[in-house]
PDB file of N, CA and C in Angstrom:
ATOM      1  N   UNK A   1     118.817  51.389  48.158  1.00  0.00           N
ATOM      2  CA  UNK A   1     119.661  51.722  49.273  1.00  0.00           C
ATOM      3  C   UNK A   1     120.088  53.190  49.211  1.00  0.00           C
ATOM      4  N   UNK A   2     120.476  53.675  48.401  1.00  0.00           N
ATOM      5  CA  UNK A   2     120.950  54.803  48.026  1.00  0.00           C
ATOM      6  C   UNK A   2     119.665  56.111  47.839  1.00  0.00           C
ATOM      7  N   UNK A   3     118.442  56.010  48.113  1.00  0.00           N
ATOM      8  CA  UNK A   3     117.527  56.556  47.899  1.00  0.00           C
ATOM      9  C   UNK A   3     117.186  56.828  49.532  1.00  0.00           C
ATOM     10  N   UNK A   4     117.390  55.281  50.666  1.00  0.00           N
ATOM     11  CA  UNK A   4     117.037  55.301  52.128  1.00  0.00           C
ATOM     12  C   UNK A   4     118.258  56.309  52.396  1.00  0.00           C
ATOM     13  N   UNK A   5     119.539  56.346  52.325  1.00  0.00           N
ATOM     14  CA  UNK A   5     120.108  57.145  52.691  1.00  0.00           C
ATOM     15  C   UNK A   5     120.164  58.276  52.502  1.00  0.00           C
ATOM     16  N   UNK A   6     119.885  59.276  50.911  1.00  0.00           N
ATOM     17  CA  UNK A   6     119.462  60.334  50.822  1.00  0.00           C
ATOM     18  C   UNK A   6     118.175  60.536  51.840  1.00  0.00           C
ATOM     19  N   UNK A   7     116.931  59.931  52.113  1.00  0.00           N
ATOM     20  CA  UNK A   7     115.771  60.290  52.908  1.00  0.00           C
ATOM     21  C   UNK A   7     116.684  60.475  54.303  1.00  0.00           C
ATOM     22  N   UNK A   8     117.459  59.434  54.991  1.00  0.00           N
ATOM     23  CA  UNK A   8     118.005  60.076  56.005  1.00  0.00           C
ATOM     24  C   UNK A   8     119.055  61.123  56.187  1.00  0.00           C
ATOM     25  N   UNK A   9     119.505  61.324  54.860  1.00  0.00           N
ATOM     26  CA  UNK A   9     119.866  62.430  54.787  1.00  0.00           C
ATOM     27  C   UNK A   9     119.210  64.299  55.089  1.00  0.00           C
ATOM     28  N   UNK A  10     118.356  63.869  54.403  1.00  0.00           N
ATOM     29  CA  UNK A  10     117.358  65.088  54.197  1.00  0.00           C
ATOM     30  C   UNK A  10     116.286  64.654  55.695  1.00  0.00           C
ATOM     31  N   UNK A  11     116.198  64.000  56.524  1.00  0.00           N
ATOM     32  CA  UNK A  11     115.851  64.235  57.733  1.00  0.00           C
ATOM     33  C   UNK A  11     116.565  64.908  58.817  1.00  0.00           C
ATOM     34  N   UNK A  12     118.212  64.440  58.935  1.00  0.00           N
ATOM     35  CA  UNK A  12     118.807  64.770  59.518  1.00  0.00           C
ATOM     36  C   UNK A  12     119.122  66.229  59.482  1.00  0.00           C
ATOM     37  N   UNK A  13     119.247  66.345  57.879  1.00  0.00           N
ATOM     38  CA  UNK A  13     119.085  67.684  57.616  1.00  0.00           C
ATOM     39  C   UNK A  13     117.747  68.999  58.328  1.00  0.00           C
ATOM     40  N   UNK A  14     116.879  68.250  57.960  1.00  0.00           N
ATOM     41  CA  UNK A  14     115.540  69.066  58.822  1.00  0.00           C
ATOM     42  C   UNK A  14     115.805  68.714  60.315  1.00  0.00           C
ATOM     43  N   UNK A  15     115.938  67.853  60.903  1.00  0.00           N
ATOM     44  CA  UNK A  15     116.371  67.867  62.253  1.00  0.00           C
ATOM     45  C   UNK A  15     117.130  69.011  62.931  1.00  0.00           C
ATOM     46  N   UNK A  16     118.428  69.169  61.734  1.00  0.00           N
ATOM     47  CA  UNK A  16     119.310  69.866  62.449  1.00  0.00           C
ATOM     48  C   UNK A  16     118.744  71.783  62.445  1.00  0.00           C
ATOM     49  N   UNK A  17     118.461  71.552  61.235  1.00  0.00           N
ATOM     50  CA  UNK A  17     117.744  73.195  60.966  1.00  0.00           C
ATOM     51  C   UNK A  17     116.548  73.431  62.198  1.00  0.00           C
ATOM     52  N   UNK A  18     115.807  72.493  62.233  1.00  0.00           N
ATOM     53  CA  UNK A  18     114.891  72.721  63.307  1.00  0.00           C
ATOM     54  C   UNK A  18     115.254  73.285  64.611  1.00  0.00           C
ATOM     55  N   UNK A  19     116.716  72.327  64.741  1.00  0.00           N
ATOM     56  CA  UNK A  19     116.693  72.805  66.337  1.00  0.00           C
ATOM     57  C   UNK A  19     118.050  74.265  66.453  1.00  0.00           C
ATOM     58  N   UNK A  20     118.555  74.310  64.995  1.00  0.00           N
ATOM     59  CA  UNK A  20     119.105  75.470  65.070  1.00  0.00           C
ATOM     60  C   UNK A  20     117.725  76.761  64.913  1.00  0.00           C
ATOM     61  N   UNK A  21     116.498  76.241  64.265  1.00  0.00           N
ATOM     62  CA  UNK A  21     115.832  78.157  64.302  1.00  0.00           C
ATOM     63  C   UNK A  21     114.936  77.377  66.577  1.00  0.00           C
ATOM     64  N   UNK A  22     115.028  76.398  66.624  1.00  0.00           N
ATOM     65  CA  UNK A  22     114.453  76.411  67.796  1.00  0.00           C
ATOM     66  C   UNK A  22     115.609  77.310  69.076  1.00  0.00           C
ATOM     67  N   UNK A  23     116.883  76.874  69.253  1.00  0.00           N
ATOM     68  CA  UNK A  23     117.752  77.764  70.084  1.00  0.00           C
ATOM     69  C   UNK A  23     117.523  79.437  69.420  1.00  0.00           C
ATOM     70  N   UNK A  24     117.686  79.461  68.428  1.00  0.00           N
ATOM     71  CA  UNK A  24     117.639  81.202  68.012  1.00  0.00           C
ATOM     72  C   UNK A  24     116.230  81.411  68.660  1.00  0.00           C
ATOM     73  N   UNK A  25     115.069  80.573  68.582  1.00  0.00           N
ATOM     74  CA  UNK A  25     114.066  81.642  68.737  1.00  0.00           C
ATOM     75  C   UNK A  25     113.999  81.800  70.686  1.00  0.00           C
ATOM     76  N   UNK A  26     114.520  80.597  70.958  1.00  0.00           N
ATOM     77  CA  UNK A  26     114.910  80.864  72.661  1.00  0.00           C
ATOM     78  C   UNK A  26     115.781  81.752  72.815  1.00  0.00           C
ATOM     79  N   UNK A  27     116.609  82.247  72.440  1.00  0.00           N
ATOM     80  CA  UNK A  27     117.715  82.725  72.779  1.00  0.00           C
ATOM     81  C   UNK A  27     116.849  84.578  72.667  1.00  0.00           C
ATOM     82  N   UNK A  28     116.735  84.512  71.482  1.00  0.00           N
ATOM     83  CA  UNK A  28     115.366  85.708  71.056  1.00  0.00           C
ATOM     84  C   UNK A  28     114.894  86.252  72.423  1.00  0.00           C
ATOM     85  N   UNK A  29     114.203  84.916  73.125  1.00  0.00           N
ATOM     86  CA  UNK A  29     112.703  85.131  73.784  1.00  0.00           C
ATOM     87  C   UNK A  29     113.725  85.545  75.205  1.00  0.00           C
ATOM     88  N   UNK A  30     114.754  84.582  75.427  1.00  0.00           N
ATOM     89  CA  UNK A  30     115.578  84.876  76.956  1.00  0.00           C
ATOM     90  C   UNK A  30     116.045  85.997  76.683  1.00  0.00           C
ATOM     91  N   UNK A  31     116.729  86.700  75.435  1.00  0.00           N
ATOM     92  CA  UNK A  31     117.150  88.273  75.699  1.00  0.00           C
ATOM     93  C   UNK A  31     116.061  89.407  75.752  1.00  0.00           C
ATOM     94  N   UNK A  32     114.889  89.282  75.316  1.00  0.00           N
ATOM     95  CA  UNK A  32     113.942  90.189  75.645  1.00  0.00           C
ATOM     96  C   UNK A  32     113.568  89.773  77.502  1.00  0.00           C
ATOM     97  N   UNK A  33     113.108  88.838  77.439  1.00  0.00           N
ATOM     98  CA  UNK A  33     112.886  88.885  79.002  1.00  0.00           C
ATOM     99  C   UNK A  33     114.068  89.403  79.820  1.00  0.00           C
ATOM    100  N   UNK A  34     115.517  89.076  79.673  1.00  0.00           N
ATOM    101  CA  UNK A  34     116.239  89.424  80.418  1.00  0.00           C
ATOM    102  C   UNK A  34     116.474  90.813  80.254  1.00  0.00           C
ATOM    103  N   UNK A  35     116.058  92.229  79.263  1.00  0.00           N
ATOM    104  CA  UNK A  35     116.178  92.942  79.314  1.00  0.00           C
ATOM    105  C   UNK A  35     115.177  93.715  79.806  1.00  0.00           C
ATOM    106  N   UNK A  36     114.238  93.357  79.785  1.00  0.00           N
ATOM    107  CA  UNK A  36     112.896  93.486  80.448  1.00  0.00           C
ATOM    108  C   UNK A  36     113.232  93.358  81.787  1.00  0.00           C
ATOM    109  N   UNK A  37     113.932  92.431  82.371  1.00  0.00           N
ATOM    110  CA  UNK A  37     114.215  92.440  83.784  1.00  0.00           C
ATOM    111  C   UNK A  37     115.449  93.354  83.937  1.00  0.00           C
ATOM    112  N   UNK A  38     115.890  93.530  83.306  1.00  0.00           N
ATOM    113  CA  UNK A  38     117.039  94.663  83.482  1.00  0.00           C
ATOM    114  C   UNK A  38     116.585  96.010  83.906  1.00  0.00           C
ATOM    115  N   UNK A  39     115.630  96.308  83.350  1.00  0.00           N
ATOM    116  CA  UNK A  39     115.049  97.722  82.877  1.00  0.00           C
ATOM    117  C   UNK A  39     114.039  97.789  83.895  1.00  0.00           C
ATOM    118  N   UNK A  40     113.992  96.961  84.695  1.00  0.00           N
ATOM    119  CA  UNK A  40     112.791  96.808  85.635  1.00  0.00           C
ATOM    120  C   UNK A  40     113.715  97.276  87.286  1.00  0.00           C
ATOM    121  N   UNK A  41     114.824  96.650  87.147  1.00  0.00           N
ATOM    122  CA  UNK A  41     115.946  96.725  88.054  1.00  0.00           C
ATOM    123  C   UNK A  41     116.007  97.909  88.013  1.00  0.00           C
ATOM    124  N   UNK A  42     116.361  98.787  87.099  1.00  0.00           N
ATOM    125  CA  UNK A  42     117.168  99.526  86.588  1.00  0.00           C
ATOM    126  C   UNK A  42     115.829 101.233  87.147  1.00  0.00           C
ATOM    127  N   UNK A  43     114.645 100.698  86.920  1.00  0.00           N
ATOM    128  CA  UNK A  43     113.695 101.496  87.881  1.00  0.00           C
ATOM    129  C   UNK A  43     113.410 101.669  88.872  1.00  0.00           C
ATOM    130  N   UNK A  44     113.925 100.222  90.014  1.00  0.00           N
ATOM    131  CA  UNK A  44     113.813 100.045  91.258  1.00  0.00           C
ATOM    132  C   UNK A  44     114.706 100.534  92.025  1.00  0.00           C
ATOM    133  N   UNK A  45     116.202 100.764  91.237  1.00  0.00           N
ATOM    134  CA  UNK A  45     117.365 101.521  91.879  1.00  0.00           C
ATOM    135  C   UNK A  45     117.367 102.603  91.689  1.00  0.00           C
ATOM    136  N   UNK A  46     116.616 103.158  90.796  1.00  0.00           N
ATOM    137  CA  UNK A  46     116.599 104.621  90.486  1.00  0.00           C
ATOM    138  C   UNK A  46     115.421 105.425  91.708  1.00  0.00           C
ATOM    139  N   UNK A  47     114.462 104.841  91.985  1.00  0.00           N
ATOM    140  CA  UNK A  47     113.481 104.883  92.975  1.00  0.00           C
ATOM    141  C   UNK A  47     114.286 104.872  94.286  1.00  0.00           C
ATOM    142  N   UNK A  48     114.998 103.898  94.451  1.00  0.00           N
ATOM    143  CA  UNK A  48     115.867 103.796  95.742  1.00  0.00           C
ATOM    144  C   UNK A  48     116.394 104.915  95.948  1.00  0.00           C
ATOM    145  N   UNK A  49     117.225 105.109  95.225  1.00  0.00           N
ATOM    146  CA  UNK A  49     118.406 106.133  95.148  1.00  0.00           C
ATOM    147  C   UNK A  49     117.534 107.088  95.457  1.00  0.00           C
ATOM    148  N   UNK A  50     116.063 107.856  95.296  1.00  0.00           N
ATOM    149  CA  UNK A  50     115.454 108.817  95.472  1.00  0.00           C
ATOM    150  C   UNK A  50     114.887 108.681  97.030  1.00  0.00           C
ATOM    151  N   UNK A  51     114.629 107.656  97.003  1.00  0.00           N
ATOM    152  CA  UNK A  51     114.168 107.309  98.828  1.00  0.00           C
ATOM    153  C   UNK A  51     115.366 107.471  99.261  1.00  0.00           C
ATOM    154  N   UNK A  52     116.287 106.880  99.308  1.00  0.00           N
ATOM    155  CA  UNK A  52     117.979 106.958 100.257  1.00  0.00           C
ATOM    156  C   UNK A  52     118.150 108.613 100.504  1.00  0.00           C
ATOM    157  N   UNK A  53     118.139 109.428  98.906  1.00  0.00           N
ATOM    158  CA  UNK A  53     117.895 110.540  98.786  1.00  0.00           C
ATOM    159  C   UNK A  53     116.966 111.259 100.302  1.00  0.00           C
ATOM    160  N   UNK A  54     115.634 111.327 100.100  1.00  0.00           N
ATOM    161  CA  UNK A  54     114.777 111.691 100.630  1.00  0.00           C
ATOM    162  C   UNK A  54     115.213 111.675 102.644  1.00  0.00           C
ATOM    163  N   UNK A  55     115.176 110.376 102.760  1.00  0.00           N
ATOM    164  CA  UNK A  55     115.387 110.159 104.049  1.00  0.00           C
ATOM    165  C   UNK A  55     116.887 110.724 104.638  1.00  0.00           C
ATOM    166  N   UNK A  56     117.970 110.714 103.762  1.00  0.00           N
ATOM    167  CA  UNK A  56     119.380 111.303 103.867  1.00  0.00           C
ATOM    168  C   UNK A  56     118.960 113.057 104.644  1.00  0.00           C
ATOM    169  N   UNK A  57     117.915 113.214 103.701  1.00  0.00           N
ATOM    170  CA  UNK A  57     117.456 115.145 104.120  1.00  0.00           C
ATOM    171  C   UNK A  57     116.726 115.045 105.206  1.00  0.00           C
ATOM    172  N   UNK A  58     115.940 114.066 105.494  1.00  0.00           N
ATOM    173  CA  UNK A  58     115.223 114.048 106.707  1.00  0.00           C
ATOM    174  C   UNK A  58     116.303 113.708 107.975  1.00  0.00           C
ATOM    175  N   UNK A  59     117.079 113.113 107.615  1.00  0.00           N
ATOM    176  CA  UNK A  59     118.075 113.031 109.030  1.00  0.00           C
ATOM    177  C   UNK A  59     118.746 113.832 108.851  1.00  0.00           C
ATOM    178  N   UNK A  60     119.366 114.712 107.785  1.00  0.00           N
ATOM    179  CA  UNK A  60     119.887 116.089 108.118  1.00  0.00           C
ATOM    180  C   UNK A  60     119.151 116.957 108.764  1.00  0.00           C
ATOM    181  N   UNK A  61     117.640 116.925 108.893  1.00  0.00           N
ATOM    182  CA  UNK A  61     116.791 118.448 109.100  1.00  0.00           C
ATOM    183  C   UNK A  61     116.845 117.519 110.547  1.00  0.00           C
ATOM    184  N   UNK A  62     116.699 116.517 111.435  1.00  0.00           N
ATOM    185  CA  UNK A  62     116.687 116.037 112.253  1.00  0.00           C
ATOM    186  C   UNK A  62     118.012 116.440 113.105  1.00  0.00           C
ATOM    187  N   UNK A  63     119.135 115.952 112.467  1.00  0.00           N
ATOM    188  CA  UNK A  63     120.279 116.231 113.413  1.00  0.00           C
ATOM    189  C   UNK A  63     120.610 117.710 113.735  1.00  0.00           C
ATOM    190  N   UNK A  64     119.856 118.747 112.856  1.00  0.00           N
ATOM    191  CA  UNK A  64     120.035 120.061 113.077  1.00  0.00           C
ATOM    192  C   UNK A  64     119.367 120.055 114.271  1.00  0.00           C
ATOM    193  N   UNK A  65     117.712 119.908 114.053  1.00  0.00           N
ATOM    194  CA  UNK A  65     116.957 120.272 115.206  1.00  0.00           C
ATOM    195  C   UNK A  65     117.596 120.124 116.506  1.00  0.00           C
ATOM    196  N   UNK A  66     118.464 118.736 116.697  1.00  0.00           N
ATOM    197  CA  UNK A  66     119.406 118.227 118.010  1.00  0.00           C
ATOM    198  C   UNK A  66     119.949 118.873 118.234  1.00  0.00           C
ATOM    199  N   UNK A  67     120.720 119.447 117.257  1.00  0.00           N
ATOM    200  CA  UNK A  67     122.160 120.306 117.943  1.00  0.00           C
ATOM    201  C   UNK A  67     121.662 121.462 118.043  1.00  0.00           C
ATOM    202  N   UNK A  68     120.190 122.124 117.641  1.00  0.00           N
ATOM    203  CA  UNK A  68     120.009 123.249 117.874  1.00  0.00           C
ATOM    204  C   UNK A  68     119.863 123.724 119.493  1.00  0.00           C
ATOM    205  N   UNK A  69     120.392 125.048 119.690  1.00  0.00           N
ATOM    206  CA  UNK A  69     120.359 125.259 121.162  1.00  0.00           C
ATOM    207  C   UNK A  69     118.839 125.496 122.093  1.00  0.00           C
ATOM    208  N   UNK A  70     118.802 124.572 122.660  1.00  0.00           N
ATOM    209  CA  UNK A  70     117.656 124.268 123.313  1.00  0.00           C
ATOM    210  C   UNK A  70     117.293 125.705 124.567  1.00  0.00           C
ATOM    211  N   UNK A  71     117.336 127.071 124.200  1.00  0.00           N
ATOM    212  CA  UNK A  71     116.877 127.947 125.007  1.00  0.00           C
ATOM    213  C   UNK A  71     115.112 128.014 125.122  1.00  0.00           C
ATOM    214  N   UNK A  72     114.740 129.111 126.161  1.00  0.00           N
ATOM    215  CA  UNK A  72     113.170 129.317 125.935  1.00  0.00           C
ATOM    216  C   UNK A  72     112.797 129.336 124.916  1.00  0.00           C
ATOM    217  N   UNK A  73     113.138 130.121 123.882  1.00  0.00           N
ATOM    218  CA  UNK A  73     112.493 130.593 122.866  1.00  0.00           C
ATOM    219  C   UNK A  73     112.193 129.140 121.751  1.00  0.00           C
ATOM    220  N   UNK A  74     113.311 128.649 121.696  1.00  0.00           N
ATOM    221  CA  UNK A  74     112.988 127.128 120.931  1.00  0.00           C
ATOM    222  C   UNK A  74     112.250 126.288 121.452  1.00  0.00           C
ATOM    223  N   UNK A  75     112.057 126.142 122.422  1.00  0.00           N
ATOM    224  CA  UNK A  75     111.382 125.161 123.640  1.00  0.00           C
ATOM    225  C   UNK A  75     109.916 125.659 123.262  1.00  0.00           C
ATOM    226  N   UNK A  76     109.591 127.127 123.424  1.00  0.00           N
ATOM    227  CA  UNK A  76     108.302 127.787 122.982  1.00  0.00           C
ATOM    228  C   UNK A  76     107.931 127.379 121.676  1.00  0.00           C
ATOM    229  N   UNK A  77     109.060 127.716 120.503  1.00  0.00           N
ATOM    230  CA  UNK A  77     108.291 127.243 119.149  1.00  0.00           C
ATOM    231  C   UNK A  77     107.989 125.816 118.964  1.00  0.00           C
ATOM    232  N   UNK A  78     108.973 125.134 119.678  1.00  0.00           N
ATOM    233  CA  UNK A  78     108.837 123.527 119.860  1.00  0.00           C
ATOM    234  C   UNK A  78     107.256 122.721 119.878  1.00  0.00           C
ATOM    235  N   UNK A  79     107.026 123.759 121.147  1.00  0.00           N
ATOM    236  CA  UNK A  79     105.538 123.687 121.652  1.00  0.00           C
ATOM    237  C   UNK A  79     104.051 123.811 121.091  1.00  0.00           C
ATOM    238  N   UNK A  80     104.717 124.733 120.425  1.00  0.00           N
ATOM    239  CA  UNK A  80     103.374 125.477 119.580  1.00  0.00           C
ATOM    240  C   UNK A  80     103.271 125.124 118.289  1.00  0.00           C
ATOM    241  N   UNK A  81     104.224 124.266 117.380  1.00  0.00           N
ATOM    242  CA  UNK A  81     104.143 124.055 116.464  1.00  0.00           C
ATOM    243  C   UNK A  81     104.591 122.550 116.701  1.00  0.00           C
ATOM    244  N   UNK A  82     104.771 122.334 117.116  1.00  0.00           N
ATOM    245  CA  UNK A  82     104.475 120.548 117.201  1.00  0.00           C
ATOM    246  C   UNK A  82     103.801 120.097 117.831  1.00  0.00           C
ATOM    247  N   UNK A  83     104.109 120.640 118.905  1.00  0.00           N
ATOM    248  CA  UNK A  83     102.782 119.849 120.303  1.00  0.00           C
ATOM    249  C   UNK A  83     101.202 120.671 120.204  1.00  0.00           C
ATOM    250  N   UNK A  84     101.211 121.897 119.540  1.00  0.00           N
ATOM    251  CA  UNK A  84      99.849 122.731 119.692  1.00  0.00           C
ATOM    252  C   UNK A  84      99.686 123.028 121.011  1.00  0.00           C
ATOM    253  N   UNK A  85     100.713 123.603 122.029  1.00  0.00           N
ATOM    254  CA  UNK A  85     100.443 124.008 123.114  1.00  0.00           C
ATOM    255  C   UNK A  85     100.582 125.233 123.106  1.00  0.00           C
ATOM    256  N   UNK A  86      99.726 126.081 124.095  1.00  0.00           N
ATOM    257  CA  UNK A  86      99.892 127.615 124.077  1.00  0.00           C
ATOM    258  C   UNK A  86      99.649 127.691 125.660  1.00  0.00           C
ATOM    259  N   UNK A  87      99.728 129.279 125.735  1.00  0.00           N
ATOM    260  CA  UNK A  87      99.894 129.863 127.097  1.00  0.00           C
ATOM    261  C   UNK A  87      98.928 130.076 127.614  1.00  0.00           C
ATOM    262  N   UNK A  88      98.314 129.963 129.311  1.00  0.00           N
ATOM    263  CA  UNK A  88      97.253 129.719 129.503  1.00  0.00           C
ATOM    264  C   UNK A  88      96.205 130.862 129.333  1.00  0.00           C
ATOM    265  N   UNK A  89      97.204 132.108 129.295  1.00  0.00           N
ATOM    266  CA  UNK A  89      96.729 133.585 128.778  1.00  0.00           C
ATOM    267  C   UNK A  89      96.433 134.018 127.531  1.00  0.00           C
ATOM    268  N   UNK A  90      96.715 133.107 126.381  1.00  0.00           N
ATOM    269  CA  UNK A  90      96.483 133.524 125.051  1.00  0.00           C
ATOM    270  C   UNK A  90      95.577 133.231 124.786  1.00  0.00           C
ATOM    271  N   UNK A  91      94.893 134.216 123.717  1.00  0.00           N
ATOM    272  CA  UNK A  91      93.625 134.275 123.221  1.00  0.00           C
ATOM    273  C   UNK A  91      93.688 133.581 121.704  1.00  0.00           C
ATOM    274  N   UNK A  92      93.106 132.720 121.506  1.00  0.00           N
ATOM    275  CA  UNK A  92      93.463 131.799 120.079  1.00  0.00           C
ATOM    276  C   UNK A  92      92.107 132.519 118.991  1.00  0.00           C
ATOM    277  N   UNK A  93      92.588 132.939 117.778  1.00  0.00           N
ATOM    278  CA  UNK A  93      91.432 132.926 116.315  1.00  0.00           C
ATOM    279  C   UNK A  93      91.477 131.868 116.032  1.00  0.00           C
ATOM    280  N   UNK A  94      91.110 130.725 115.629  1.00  0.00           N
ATOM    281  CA  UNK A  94      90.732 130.441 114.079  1.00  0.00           C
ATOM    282  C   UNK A  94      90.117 130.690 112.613  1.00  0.00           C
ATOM    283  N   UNK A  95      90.620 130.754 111.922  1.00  0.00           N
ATOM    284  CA  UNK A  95      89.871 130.606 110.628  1.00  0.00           C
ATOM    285  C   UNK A  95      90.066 129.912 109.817  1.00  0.00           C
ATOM    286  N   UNK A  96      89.030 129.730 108.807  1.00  0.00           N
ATOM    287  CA  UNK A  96      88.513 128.438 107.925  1.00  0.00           C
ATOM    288  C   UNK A  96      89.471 128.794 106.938  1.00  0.00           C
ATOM    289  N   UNK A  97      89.656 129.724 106.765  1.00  0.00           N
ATOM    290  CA  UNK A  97      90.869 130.111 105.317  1.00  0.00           C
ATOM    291  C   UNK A  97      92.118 129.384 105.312  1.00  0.00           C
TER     292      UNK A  97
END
């Protein structure tokens, strides 16, 4: 009798060790993944922040153009550098350079 109870002793014992290195090695495996997903986040907001960035300057160079005063002379560069329109009198070069 005393021999069955030491054996369930020393099972219970391995039982319990087992499932204490089994949580450590989960616990292990969930903090690498979760930092892995951290650090993944942590690139996607940094990227953002550079797009938010980016487009922030593009609607500044935008709201200038608006408020800029719409005389001939802007209306002309307007033309010629966005639309590629010129005057029916100008003589155009190109070159390959």
């Amino acid at each position: 009798m005393a021999n069955n109870a030491k054996t369930k002793k020393i099972n219970l014992n391995f039982f319990i060790k087992l499932m204490i290195v089994i949580v450590i090695v989960f616990c292990v495996i969930n903090t690498i993944r979760l930092r892995t997903t951290y650090n993944d986040q942590q690139k996607t907001e940094r990227d953002l922040i550079q797009q938010k960035i980016r487009y922030q300057e593009e609607i500044d160079r935008i709201k200038e153009e608006l408020e800029h005063e719409m005389d001939g002379d802007y209306i002309m560069r307007i033309a010629r550098e966005k639309l590629n329109y010129y005057l029916p009198d100008e003589i155009l070069f190109y070159s390959d350079r």
